[in-house]
C-alpha atoms as a PDB file:
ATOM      1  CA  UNK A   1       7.114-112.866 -23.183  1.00  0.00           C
ATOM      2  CA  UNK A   2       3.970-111.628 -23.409  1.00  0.00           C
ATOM      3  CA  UNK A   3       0.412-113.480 -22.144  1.00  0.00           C
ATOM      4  CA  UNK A   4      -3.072-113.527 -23.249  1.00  0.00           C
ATOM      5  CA  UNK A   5      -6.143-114.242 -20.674  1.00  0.00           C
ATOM      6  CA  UNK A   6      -8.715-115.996 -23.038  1.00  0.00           C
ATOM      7  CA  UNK A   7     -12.243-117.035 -21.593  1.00  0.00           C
ATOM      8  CA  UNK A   8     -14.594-119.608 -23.221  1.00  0.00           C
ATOM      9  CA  UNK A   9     -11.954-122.228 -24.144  1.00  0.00           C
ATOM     10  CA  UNK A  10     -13.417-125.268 -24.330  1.00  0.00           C
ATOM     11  CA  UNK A  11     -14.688-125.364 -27.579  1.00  0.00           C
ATOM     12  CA  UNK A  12     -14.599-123.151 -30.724  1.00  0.00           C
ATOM     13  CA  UNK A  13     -13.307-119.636 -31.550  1.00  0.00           C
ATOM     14  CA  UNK A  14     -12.181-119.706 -27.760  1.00  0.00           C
ATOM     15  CA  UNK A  15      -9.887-123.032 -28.103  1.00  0.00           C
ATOM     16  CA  UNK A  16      -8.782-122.088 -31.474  1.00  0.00           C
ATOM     17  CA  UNK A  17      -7.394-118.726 -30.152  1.00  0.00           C
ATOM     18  CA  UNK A  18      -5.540-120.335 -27.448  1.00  0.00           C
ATOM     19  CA  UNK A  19      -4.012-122.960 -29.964  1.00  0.00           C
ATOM     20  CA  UNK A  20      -3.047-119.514 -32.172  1.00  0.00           C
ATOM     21  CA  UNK A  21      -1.308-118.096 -28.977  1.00  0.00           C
ATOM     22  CA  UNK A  22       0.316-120.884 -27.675  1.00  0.00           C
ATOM     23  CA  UNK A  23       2.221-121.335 -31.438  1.00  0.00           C
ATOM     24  CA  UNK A  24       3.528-118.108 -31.506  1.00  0.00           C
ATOM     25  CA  UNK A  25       5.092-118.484 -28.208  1.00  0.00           C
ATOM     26  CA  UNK A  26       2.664-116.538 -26.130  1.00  0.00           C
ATOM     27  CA  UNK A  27       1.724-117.334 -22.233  1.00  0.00           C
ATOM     28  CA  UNK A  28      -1.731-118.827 -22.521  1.00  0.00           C
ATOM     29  CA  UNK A  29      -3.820-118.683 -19.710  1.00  0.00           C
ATOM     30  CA  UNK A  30      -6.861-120.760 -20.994  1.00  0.00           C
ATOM     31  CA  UNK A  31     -10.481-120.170 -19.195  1.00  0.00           C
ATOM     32  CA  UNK A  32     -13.329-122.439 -19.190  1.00  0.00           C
ATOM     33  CA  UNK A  33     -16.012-122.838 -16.667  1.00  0.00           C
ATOM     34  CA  UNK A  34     -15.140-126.752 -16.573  1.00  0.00           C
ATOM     35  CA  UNK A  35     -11.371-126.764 -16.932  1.00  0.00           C
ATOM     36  CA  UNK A  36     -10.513-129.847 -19.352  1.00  0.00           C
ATOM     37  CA  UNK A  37      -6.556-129.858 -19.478  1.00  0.00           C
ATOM     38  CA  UNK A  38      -7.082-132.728 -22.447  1.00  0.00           C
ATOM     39  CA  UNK A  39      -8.260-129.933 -24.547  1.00  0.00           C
ATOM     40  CA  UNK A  40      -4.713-127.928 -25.801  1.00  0.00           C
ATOM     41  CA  UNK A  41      -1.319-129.255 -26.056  1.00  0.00           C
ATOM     42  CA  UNK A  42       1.238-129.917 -22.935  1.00  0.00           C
ATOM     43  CA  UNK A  43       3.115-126.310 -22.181  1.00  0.00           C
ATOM     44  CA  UNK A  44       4.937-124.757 -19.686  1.00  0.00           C
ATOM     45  CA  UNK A  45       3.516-122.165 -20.946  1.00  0.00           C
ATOM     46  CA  UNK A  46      -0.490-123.121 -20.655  1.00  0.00           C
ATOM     47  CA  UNK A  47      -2.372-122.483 -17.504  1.00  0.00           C
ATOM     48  CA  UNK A  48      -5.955-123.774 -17.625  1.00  0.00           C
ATOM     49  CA  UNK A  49      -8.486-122.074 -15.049  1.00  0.00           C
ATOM     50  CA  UNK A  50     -11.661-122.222 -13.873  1.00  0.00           C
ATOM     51  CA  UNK A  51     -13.998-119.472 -14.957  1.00  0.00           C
ATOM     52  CA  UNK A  52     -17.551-118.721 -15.266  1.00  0.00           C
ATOM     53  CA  UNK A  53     -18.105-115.478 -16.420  1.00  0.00           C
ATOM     54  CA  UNK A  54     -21.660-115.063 -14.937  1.00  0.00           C
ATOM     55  CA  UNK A  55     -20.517-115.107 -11.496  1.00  0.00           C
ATOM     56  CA  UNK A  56     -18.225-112.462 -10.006  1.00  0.00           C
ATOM     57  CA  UNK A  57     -16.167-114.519  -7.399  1.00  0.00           C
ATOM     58  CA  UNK A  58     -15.066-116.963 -10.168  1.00  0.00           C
ATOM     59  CA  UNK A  59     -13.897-113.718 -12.187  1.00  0.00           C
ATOM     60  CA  UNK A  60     -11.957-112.129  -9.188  1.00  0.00           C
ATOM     61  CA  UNK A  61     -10.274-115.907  -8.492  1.00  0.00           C
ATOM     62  CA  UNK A  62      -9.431-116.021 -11.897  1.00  0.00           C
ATOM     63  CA  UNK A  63      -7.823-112.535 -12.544  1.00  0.00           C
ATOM     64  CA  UNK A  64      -5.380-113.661  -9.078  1.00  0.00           C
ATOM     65  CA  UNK A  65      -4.565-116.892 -10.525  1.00  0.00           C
ATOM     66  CA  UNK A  66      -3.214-115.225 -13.788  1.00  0.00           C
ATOM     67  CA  UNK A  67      -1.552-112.544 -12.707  1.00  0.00           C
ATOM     68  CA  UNK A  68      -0.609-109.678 -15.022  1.00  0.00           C
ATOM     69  CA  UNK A  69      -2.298-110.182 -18.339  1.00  0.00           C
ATOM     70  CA  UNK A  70      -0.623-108.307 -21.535  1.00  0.00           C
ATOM     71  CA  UNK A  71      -3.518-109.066 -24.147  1.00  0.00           C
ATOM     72  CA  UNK A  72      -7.414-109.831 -22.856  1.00  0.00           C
ATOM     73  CA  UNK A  73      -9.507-112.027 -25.555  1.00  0.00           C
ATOM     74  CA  UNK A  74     -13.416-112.095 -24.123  1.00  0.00           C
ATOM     75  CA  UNK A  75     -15.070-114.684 -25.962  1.00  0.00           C
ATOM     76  CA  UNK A  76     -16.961-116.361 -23.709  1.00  0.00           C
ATOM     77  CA  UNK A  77     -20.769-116.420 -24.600  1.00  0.00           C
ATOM     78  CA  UNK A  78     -24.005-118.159 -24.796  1.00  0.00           C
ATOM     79  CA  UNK A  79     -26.279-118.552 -27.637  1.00  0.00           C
ATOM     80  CA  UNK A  80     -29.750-118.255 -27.291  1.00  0.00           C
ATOM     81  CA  UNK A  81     -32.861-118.013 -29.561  1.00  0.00           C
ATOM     82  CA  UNK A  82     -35.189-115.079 -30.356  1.00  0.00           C
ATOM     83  CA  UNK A  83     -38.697-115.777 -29.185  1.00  0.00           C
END
């Protein structure tokens, strides 16, 4: 079985993409800088974890806590405005 590290998964395109995964039978491993475990369906296969993509430590923790990731989706982000 394969699994997919996704970051920004609170909301949007990131908690959409885990929902995608997670029905086709994938390992999710489902980041978000404030872990909500409300957010996504019950799985054995679901692992929610901390991650804030801004700050290396939280990166490094995060990579351990996976483990060996098949499939990377980086869509965590911030919007800003142009001056």
């Amino acid at each position: 079985m394969k699994t997919v590290l996704i970051t920004g998964c609170s909301s949007g395109y990131g908690l959409e993409t885990a929902r995608h995964f997670l029905g086709l039978g994938w390992n999710v491993v489902a980041t978000m800088r404030t872990p909500r475990q409300d957010l996504l369906p019950a799985s054995e296969r679901l692992r929610v974890v901390p991650l804030d993509v801004t700050k290396p430590g939280s990166i490094a923790a995060a990579l351990e806590t996976a483990g060996p990731i098949d499939v990377l989706v980086n869509n965590a982000g911030s919007g800003s405005r142009p001056p």
